[in-house]
N, C-alpha and C. Protein backbone atom coordinates (compact mmCIF):
# COMPACT_ATOMS: atom_id res chain seq x y z
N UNK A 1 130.32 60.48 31.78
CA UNK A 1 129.53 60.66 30.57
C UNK A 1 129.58 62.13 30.17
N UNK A 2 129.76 62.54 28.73
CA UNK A 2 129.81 63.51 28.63
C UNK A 2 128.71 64.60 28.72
N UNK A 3 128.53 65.93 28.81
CA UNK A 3 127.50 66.40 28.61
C UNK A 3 126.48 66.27 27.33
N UNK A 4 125.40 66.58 27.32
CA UNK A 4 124.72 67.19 26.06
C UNK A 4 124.67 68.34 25.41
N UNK A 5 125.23 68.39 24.16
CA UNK A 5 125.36 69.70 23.76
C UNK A 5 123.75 70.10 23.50
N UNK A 6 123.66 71.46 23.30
CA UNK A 6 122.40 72.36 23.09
C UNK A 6 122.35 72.43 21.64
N UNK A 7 121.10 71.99 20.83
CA UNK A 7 120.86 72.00 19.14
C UNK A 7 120.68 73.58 18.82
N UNK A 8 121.92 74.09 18.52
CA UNK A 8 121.64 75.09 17.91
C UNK A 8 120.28 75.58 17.62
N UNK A 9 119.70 75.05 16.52
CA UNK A 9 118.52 75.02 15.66
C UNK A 9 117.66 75.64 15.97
N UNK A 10 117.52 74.69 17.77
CA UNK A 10 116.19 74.61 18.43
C UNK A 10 116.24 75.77 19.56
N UNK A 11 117.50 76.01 19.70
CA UNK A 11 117.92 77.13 21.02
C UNK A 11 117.32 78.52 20.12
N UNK A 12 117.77 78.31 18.86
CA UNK A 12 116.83 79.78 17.63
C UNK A 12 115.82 79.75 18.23
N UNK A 13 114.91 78.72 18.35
CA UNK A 13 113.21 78.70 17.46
C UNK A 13 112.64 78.60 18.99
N UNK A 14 112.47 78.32 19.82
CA UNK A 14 112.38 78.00 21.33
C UNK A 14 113.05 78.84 22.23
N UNK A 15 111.84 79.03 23.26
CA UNK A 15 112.67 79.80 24.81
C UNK A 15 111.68 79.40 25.55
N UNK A 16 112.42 78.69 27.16
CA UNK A 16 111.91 78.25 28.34
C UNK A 16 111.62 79.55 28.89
N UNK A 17 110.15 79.43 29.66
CA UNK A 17 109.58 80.31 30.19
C UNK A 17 110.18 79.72 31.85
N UNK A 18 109.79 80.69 32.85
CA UNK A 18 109.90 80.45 33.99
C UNK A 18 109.08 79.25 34.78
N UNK A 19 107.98 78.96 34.44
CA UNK A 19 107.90 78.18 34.69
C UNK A 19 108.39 76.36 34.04
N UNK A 20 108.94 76.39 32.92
CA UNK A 20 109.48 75.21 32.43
C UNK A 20 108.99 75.30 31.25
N UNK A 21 108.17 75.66 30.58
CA UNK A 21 107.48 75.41 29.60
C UNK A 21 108.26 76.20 28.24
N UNK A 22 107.84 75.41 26.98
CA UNK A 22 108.12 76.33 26.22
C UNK A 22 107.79 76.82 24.86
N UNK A 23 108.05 78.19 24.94
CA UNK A 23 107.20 78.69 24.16
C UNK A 23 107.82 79.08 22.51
N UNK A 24 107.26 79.44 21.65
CA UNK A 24 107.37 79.24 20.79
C UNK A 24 106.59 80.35 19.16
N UNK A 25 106.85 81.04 17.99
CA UNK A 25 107.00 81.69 17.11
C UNK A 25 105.59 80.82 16.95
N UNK A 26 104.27 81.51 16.18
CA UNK A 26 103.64 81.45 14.94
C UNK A 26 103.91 81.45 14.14
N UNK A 27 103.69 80.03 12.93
CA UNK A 27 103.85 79.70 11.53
C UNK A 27 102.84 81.02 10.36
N UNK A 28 103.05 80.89 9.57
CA UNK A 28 102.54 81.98 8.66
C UNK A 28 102.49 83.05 8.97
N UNK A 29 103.56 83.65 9.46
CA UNK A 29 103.57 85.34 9.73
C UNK A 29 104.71 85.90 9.12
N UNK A 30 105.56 85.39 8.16
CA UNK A 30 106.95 85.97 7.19
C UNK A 30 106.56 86.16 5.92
N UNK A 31 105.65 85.72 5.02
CA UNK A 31 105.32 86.57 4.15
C UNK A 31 104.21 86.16 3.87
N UNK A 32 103.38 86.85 2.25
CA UNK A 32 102.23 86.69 1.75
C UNK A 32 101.37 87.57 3.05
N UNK A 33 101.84 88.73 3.56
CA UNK A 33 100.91 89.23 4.46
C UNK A 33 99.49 90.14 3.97
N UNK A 34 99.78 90.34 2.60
CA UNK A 34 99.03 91.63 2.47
C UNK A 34 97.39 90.64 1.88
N UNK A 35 97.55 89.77 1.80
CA UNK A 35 95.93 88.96 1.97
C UNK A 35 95.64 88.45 3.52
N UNK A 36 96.21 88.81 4.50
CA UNK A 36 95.57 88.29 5.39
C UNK A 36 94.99 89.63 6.52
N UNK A 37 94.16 89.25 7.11
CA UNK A 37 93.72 90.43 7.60
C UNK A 37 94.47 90.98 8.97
N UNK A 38 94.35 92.46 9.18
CA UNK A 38 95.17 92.90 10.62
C UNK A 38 95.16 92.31 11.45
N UNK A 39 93.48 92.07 12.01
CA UNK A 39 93.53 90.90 13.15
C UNK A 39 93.82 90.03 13.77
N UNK A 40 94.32 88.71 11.78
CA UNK A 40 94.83 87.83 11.95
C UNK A 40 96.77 87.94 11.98
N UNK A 41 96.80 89.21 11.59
CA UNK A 41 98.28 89.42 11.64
C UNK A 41 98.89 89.77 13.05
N UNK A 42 98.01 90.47 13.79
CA UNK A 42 97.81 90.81 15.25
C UNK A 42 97.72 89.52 15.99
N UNK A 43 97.16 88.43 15.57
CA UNK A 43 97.41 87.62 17.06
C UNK A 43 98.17 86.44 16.07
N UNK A 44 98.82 86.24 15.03
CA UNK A 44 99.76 85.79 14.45
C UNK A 44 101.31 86.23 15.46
N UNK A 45 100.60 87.05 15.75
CA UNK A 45 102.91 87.71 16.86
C UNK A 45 102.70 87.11 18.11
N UNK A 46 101.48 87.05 18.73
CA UNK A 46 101.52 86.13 19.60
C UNK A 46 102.42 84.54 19.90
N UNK A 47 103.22 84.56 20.87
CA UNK A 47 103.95 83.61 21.53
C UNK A 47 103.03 82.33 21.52
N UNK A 48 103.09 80.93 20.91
CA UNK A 48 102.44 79.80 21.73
C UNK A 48 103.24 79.05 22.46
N UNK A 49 102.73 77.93 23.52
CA UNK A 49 103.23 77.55 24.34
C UNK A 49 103.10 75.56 23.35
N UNK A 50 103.87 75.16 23.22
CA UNK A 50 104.27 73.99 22.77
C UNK A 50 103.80 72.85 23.17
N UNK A 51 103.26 72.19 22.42
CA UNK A 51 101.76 71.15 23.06
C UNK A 51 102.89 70.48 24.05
N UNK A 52 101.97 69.18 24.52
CA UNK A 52 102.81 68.06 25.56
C UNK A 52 103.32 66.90 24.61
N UNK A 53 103.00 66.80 23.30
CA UNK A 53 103.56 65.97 22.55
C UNK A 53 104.78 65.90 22.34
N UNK A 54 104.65 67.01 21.96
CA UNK A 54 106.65 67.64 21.63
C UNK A 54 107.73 68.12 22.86
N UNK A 55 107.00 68.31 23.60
CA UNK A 55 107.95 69.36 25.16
C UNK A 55 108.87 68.49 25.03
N UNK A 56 108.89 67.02 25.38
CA UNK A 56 109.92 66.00 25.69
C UNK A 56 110.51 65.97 24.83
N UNK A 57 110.42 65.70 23.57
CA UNK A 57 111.64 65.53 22.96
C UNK A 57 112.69 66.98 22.07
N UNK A 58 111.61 68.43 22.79
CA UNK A 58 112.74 69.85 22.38
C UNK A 58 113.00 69.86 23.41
N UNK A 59 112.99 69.39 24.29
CA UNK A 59 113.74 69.65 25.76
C UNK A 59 115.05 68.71 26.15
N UNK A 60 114.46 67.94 25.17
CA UNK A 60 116.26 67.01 25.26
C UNK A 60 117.00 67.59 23.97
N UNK A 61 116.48 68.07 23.23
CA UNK A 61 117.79 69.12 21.65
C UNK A 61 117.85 70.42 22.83
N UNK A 62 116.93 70.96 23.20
CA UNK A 62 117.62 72.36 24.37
C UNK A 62 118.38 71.47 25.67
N UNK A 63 118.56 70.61 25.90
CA UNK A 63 120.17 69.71 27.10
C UNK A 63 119.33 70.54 28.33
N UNK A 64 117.52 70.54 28.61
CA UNK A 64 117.02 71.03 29.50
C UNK A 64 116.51 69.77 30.81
């Protein structure tokens, strides 16, 4: 059987942490910044970690 290739796409937008998990970019932080406040722009760069809904099926587009 052949391998699984890796989805481009998702290899962008996604990176496995050491322990397996993975983490993932905040939505609304590329533009329209100058109405939102520092604070919220400050923990907008913050990394999240990718609910359990989804892990399974970006972990089979990352061939993890």
């Amino acid at each position: 059987m052949p391998k699984q290739k890796t989805h481009s796409g998702a290899a962008k937008r996604f990176k496995v942490t050491a322990n397996g998990k993975l983490k993932r970019k905040q939505a609304f932080d590329s533009h329209i910044l100058g109405k939102k406040t520092s604070k919220r722009k400050r923990s907008l760069e913050k990394p999240l970690i990718v609910g359990p809904s989804d892990e399974k099926r970006l972990k089979k587009l990352l061939a993890k």
